[in-house]
PDB file of N, CA and C in Angstrom:
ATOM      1  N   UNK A   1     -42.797  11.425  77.597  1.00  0.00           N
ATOM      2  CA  UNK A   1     -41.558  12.110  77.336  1.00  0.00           C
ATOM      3  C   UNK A   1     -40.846  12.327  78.665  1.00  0.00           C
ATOM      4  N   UNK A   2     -39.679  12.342  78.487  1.00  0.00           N
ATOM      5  CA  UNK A   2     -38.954  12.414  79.617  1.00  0.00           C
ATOM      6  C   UNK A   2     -38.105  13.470  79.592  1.00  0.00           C
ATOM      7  N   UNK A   3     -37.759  14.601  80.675  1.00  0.00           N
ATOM      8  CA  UNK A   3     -36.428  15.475  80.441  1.00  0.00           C
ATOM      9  C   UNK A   3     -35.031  14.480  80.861  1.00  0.00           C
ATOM     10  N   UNK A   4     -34.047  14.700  80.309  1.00  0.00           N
ATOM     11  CA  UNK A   4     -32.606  13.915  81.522  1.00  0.00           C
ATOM     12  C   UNK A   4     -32.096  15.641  81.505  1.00  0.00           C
ATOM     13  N   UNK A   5     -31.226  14.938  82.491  1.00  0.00           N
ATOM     14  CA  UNK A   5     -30.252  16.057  83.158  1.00  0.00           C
ATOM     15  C   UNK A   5     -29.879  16.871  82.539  1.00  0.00           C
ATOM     16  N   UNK A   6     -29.812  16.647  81.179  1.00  0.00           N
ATOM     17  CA  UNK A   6     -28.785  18.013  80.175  1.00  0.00           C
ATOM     18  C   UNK A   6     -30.012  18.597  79.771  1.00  0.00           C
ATOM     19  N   UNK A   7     -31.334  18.656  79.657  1.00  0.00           N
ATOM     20  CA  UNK A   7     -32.167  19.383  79.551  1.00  0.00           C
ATOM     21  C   UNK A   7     -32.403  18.499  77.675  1.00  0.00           C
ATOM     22  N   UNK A   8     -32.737  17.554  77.770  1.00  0.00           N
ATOM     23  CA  UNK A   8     -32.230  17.012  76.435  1.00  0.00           C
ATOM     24  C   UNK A   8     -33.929  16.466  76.747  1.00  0.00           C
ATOM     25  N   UNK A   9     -34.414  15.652  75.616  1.00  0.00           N
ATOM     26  CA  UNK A   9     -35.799  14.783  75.938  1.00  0.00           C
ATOM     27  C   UNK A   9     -35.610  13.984  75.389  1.00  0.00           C
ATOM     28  N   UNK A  10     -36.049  12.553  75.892  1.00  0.00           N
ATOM     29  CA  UNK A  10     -35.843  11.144  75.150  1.00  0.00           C
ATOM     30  C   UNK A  10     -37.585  10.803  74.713  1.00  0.00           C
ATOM     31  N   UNK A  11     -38.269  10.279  73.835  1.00  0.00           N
ATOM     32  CA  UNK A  11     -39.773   9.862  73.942  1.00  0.00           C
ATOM     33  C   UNK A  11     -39.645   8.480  73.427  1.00  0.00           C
ATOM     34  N   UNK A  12     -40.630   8.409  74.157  1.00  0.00           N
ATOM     35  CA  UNK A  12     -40.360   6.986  73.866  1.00  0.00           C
ATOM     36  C   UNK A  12     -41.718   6.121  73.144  1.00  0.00           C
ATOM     37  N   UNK A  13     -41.534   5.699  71.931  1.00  0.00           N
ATOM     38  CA  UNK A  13     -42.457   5.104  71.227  1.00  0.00           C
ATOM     39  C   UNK A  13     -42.168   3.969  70.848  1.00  0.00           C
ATOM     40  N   UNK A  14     -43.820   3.147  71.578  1.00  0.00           N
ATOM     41  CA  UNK A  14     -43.293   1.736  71.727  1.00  0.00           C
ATOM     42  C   UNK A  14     -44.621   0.760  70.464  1.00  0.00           C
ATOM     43  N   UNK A  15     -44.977   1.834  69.380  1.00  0.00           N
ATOM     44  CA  UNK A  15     -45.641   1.312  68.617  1.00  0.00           C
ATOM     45  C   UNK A  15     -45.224   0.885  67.080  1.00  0.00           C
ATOM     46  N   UNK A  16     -44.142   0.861  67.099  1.00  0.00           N
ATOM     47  CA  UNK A  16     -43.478   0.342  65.606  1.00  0.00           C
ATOM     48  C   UNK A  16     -42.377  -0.622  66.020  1.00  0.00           C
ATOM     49  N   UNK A  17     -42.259  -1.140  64.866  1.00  0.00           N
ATOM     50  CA  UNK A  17     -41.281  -2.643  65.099  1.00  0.00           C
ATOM     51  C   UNK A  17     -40.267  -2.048  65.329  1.00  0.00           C
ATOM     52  N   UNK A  18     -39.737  -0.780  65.209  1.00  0.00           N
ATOM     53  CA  UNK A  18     -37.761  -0.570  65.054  1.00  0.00           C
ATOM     54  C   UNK A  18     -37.926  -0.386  66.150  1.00  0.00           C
ATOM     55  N   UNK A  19     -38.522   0.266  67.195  1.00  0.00           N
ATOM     56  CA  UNK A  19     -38.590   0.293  68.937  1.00  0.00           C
ATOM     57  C   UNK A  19     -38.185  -0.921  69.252  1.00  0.00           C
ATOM     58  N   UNK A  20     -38.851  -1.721  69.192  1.00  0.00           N
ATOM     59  CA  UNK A  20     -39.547  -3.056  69.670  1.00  0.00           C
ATOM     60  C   UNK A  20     -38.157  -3.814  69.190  1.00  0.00           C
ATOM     61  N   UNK A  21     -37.782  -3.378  67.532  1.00  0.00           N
ATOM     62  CA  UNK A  21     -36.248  -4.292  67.489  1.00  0.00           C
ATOM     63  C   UNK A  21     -35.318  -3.684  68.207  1.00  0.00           C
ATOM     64  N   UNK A  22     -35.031  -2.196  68.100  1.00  0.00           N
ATOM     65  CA  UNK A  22     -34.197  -1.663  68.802  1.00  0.00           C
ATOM     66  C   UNK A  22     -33.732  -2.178  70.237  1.00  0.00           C
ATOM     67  N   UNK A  23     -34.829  -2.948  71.168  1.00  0.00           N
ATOM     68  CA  UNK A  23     -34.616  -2.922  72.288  1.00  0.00           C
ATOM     69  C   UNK A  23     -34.172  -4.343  72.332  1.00  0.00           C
ATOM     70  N   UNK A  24     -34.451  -5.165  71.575  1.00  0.00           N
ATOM     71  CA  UNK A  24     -33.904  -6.632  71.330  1.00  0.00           C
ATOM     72  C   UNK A  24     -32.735  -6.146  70.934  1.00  0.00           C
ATOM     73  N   UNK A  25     -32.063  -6.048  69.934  1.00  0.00           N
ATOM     74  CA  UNK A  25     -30.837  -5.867  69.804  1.00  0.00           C
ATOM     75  C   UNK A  25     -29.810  -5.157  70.929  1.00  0.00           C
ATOM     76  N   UNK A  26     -30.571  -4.187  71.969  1.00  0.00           N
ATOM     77  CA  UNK A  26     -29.994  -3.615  72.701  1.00  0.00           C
ATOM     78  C   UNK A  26     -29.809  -4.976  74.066  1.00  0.00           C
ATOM     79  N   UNK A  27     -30.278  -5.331  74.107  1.00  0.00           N
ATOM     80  CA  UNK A  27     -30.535  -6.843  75.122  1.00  0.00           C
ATOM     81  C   UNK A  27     -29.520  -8.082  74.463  1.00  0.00           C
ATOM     82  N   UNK A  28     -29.510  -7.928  73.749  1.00  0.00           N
ATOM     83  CA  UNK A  28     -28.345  -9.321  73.015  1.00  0.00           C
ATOM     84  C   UNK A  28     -27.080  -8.732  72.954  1.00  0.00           C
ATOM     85  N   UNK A  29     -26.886  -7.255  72.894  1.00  0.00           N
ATOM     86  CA  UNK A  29     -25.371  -6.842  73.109  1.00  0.00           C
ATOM     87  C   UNK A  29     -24.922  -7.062  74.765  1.00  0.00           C
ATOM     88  N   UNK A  30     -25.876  -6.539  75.321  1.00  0.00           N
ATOM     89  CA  UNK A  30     -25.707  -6.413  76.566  1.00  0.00           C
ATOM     90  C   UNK A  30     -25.512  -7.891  77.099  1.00  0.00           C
ATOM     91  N   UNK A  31     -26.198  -8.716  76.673  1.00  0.00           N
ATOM     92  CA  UNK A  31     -25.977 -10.222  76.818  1.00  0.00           C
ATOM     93  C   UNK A  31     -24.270 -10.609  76.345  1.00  0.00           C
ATOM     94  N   UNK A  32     -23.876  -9.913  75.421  1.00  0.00           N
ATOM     95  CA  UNK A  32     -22.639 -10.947  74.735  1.00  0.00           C
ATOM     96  C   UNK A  32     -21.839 -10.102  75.595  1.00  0.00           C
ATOM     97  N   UNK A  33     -21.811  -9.043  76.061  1.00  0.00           N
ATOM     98  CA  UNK A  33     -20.612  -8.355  77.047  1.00  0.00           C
ATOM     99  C   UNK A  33     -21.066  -8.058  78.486  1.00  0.00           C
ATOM    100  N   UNK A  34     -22.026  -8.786  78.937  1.00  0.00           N
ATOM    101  CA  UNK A  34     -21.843  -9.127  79.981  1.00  0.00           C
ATOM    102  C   UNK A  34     -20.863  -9.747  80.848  1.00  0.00           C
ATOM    103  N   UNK A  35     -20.629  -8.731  82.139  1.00  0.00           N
ATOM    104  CA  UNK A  35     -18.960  -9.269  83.100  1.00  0.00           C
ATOM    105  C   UNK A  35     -19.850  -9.667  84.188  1.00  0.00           C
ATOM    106  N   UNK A  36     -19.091 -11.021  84.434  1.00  0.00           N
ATOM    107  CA  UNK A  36     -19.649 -11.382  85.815  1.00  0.00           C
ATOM    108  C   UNK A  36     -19.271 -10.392  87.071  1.00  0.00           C
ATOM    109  N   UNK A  37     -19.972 -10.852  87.671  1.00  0.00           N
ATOM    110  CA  UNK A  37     -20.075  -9.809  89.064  1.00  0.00           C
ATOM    111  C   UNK A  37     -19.784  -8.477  88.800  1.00  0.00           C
ATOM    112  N   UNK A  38     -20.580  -7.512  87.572  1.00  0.00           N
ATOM    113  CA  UNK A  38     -21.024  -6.275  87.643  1.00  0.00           C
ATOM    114  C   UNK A  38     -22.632  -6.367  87.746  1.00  0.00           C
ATOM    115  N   UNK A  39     -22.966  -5.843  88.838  1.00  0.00           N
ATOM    116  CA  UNK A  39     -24.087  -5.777  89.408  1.00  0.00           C
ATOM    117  C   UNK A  39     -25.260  -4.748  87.791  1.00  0.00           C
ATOM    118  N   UNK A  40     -24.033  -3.786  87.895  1.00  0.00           N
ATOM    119  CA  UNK A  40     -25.169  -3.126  86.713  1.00  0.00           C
ATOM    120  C   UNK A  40     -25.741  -3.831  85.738  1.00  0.00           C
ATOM    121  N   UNK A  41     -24.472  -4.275  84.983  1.00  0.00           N
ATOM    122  CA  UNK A  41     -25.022  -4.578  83.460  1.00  0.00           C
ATOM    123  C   UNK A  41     -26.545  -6.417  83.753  1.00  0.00           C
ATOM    124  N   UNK A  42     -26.057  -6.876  84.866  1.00  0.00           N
ATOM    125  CA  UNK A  42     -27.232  -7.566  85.182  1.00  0.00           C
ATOM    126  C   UNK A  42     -28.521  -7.136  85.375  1.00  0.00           C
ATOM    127  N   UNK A  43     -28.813  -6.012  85.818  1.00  0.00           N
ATOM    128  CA  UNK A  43     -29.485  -4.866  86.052  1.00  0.00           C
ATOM    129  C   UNK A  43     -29.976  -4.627  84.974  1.00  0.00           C
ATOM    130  N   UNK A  44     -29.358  -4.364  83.970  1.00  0.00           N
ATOM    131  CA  UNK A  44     -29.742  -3.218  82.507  1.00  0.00           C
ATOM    132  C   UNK A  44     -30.040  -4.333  81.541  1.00  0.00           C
ATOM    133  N   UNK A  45     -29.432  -6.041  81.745  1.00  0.00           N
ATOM    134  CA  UNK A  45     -29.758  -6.696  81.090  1.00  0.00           C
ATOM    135  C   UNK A  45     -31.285  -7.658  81.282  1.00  0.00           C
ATOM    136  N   UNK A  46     -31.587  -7.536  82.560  1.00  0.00           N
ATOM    137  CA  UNK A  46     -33.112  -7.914  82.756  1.00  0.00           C
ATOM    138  C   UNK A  46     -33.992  -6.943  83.050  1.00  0.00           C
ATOM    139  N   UNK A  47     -33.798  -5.616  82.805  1.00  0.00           N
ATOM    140  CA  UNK A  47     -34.844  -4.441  82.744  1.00  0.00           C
ATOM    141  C   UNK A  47     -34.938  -4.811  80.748  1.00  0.00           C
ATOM    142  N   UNK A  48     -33.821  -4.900  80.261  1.00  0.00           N
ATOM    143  CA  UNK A  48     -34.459  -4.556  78.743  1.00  0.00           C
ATOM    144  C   UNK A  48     -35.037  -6.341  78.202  1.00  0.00           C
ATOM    145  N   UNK A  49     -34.684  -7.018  79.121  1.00  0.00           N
ATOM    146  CA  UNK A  49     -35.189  -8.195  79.162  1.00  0.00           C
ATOM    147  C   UNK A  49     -36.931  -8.009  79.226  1.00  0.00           C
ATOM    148  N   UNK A  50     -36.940  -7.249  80.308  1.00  0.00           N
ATOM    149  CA  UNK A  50     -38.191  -6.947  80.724  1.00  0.00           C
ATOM    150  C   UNK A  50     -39.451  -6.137  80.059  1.00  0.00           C
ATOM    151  N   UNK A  51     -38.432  -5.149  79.311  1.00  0.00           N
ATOM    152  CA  UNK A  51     -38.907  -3.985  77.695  1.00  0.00           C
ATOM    153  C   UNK A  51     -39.487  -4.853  76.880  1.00  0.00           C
ATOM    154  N   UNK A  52     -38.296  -5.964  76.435  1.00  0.00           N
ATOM    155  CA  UNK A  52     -38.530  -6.564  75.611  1.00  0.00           C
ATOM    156  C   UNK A  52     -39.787  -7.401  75.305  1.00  0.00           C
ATOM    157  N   UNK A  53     -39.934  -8.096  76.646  1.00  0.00           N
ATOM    158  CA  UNK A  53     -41.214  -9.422  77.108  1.00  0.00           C
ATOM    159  C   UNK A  53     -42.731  -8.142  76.926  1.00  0.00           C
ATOM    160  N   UNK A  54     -42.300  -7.027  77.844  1.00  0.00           N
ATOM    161  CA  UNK A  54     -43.267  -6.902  78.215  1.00  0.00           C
ATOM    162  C   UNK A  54     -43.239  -4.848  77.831  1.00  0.00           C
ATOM    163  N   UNK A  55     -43.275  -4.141  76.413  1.00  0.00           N
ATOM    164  CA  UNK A  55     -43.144  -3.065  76.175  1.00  0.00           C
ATOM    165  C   UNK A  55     -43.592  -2.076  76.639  1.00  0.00           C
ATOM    166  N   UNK A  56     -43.817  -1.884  77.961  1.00  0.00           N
ATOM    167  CA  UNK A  56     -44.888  -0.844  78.564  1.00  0.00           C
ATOM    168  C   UNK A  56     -43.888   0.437  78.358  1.00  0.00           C
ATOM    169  N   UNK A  57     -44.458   1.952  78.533  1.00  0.00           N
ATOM    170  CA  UNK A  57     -43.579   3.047  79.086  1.00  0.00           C
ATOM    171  C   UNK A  57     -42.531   2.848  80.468  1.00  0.00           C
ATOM    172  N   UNK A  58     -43.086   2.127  81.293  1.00  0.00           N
ATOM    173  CA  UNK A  58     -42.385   2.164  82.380  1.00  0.00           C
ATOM    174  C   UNK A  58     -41.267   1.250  82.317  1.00  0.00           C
ATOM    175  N   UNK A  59     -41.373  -0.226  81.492  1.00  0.00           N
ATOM    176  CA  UNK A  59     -40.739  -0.628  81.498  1.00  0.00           C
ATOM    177  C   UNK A  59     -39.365  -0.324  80.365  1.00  0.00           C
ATOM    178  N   UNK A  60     -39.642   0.280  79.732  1.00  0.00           N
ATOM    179  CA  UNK A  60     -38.290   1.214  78.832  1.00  0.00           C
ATOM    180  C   UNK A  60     -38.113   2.412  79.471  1.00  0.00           C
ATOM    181  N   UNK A  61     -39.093   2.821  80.131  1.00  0.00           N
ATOM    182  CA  UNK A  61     -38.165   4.000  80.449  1.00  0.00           C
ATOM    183  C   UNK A  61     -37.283   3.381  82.345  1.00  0.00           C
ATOM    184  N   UNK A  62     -37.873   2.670  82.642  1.00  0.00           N
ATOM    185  CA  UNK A  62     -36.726   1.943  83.826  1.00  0.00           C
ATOM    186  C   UNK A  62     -35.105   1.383  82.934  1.00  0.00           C
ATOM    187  N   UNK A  63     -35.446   0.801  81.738  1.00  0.00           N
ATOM    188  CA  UNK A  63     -34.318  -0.030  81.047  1.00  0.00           C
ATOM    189  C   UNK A  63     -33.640   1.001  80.708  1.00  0.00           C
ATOM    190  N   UNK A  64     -34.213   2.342  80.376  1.00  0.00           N
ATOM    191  CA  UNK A  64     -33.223   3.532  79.960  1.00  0.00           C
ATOM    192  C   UNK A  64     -32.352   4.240  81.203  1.00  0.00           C
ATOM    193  N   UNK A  65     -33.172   4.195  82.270  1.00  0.00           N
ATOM    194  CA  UNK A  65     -32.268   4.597  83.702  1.00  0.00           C
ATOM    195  C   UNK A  65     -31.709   3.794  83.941  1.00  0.00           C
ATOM    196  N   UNK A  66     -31.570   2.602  83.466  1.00  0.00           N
ATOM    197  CA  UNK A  66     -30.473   1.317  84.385  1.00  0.00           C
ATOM    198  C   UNK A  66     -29.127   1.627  82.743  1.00  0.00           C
ATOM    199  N   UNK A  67     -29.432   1.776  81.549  1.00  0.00           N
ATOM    200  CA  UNK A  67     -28.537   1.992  80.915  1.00  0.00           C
ATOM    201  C   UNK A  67     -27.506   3.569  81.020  1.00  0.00           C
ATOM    202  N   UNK A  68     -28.371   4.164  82.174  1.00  0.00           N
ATOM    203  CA  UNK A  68     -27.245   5.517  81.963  1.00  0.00           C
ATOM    204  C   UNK A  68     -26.906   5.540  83.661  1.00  0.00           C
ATOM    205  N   UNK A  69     -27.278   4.464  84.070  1.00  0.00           N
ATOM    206  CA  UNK A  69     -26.166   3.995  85.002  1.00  0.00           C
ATOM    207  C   UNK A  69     -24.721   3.423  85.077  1.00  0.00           C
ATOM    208  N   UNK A  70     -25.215   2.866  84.032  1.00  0.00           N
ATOM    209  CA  UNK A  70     -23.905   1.866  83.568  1.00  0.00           C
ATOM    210  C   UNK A  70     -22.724   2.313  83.065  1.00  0.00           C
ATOM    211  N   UNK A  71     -21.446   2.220  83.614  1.00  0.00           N
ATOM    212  CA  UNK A  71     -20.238   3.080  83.178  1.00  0.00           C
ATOM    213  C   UNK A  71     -19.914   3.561  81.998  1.00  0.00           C
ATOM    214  N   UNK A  72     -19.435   4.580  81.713  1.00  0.00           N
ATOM    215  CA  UNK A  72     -19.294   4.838  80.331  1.00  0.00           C
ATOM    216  C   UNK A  72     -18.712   3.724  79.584  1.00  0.00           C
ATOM    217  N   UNK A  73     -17.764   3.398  79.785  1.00  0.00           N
ATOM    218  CA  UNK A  73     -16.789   2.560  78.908  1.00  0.00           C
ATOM    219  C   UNK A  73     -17.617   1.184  79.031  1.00  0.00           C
ATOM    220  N   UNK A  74     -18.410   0.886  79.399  1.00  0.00           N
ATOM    221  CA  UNK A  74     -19.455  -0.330  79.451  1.00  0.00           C
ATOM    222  C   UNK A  74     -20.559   0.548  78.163  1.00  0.00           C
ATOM    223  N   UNK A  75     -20.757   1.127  78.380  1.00  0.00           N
ATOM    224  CA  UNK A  75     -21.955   2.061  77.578  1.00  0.00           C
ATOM    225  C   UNK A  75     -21.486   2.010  75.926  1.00  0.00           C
ATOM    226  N   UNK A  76     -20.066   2.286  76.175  1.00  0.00           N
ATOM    227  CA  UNK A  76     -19.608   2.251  74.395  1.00  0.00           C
ATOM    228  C   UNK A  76     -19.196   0.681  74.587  1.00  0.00           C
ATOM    229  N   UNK A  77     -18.781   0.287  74.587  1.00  0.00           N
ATOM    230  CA  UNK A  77     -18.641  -1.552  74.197  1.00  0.00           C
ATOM    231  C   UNK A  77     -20.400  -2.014  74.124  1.00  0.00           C
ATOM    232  N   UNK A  78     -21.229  -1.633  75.094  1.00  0.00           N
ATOM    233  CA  UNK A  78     -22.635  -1.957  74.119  1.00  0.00           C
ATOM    234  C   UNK A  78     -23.084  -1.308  72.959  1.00  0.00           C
ATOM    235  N   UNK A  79     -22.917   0.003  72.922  1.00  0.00           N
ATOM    236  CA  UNK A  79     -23.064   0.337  71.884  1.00  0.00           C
ATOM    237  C   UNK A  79     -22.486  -0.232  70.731  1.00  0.00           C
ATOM    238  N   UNK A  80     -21.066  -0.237  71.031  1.00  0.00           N
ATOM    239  CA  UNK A  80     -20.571  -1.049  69.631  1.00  0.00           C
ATOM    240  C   UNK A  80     -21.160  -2.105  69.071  1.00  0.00           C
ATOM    241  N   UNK A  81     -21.505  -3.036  70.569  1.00  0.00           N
ATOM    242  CA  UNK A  81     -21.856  -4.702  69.973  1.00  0.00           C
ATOM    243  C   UNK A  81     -23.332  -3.943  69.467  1.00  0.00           C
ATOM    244  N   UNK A  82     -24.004  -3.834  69.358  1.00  0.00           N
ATOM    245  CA  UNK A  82     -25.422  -3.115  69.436  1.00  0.00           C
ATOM    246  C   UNK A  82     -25.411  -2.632  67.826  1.00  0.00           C
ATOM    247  N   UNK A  83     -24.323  -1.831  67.307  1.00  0.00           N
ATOM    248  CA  UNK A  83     -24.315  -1.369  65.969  1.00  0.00           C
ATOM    249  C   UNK A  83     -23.744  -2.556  65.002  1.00  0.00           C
ATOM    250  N   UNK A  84     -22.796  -3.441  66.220  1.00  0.00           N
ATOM    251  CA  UNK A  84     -22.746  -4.758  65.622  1.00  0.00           C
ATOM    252  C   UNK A  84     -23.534  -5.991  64.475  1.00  0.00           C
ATOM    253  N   UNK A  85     -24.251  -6.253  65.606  1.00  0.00           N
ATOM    254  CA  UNK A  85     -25.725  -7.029  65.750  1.00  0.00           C
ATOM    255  C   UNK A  85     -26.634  -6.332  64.846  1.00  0.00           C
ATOM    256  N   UNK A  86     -26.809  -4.850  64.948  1.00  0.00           N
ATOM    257  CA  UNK A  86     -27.889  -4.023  63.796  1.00  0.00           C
ATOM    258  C   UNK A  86     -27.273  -4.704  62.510  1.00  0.00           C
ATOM    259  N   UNK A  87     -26.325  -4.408  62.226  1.00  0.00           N
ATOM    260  CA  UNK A  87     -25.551  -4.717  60.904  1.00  0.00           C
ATOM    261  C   UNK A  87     -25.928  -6.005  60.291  1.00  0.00           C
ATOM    262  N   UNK A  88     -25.279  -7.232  61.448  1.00  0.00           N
ATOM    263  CA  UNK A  88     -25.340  -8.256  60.992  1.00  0.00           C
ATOM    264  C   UNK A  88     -27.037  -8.844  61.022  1.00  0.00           C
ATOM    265  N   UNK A  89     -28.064  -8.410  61.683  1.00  0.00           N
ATOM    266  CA  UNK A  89     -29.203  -8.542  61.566  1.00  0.00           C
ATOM    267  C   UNK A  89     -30.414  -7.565  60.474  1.00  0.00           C
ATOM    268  N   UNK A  90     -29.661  -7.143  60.027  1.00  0.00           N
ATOM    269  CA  UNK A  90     -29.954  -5.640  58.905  1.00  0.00           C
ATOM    270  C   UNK A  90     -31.231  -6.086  58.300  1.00  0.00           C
ATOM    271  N   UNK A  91     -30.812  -7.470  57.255  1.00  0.00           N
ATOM    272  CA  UNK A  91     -31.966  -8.254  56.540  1.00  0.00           C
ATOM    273  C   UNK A  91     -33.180  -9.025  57.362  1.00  0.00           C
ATOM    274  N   UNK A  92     -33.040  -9.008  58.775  1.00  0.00           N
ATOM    275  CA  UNK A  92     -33.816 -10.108  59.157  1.00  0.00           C
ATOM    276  C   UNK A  92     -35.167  -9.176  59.576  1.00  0.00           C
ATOM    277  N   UNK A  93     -35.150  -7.424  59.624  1.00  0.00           N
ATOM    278  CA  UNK A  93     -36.354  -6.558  60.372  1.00  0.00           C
ATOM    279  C   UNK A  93     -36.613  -5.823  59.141  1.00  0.00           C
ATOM    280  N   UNK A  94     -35.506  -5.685  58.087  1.00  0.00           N
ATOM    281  CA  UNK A  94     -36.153  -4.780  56.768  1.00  0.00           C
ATOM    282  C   UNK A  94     -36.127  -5.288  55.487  1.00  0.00           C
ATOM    283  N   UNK A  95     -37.088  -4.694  54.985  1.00  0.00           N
ATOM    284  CA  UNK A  95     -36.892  -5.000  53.405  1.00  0.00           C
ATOM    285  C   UNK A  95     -35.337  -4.982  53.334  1.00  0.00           C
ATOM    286  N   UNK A  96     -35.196  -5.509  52.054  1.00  0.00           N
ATOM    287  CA  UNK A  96     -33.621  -5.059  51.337  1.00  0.00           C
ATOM    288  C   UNK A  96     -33.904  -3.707  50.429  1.00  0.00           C
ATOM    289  N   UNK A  97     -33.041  -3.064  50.698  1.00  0.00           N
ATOM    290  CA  UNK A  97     -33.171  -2.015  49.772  1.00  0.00           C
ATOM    291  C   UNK A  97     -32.494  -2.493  48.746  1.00  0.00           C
ATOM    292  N   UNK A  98     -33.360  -1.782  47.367  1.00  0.00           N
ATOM    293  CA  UNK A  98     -32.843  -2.219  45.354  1.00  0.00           C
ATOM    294  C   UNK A  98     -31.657  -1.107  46.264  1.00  0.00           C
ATOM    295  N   UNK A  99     -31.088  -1.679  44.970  1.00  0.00           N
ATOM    296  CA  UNK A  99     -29.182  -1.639  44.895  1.00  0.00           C
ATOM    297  C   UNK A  99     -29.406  -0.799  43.570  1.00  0.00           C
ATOM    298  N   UNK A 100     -28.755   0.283  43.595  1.00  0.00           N
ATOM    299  CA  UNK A 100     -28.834   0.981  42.531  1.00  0.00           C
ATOM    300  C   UNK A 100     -27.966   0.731  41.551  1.00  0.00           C
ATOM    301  N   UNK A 101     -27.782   1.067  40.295  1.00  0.00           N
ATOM    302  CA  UNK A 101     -27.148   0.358  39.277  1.00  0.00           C
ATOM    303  C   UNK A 101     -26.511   1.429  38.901  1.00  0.00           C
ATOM    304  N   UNK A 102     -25.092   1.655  38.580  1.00  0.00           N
ATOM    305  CA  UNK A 102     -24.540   2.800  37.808  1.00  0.00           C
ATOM    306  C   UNK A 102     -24.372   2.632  36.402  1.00  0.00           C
ATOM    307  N   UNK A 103     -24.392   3.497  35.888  1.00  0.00           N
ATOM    308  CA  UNK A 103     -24.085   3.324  34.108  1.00  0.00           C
ATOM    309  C   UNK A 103     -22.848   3.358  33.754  1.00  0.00           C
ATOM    310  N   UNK A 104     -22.089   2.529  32.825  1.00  0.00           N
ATOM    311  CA  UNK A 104     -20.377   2.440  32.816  1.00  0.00           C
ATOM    312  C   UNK A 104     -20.112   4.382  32.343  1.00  0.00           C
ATOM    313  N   UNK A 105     -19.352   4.082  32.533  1.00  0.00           N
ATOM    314  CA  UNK A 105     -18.858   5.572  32.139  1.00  0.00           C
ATOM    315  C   UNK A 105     -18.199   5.917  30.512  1.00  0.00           C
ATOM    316  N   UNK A 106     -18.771   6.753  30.321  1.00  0.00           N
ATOM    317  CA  UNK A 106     -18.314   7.117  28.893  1.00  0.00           C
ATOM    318  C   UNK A 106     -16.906   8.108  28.501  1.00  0.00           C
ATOM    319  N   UNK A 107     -15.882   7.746  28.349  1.00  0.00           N
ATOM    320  CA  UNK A 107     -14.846   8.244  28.183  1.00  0.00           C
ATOM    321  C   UNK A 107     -14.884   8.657  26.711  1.00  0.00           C
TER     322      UNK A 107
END
């Protein structure tokens, strides 16, 4: 477990697949909005490169300090692509959830 600055705690659990996807998906956003010659996001993109290959504590919790380096307005454009990518990859890490059926309505 880690404190950050606002007195907040991040933990980090690297024994279930949504970790393990979480941090792939967080690595392929960071990949598609990658700017050349920003030193950071190269940075944040081969630390979670690095999560990814290789899931230790140290190595997510380094990929988490190189991501709250990274400028805000870099921070929300990954995020976006990131909720992106979740979306469009939705079916490929979970079951499908049954679709519930409504009953017509009786007037």
């Amino acid at each position: 477990m880690t404190v950050l600055p606002g007195g907040g705690r991040v933990q980090y659990r690297l024994d279930d697949e949504a970790s393990l996807c979480s941090i792939d998906i967080l690595a392929q956003a960071v990949e598609r909005i990658c700017v050349k010659g920003v030193l950071e996001l190269r940075m944040l993109r081969n630390a979670l490169r690095e999560a990814a290959t290789s899931p230790t504590p140290d190595a997510v919790k380094f990929a988490f300090a190189m991501f709250s380096r990274v400028d805000g307005d870099y921070r929300r454009l990954i995020a976006h692509e990131a909720l992106t990518l979740a979306a469009e990859q939705r079916g490929r890490y979970a079951a499908p959830r049954p679709r519930a059926v409504r009953r017509p309505r009786m007037l």
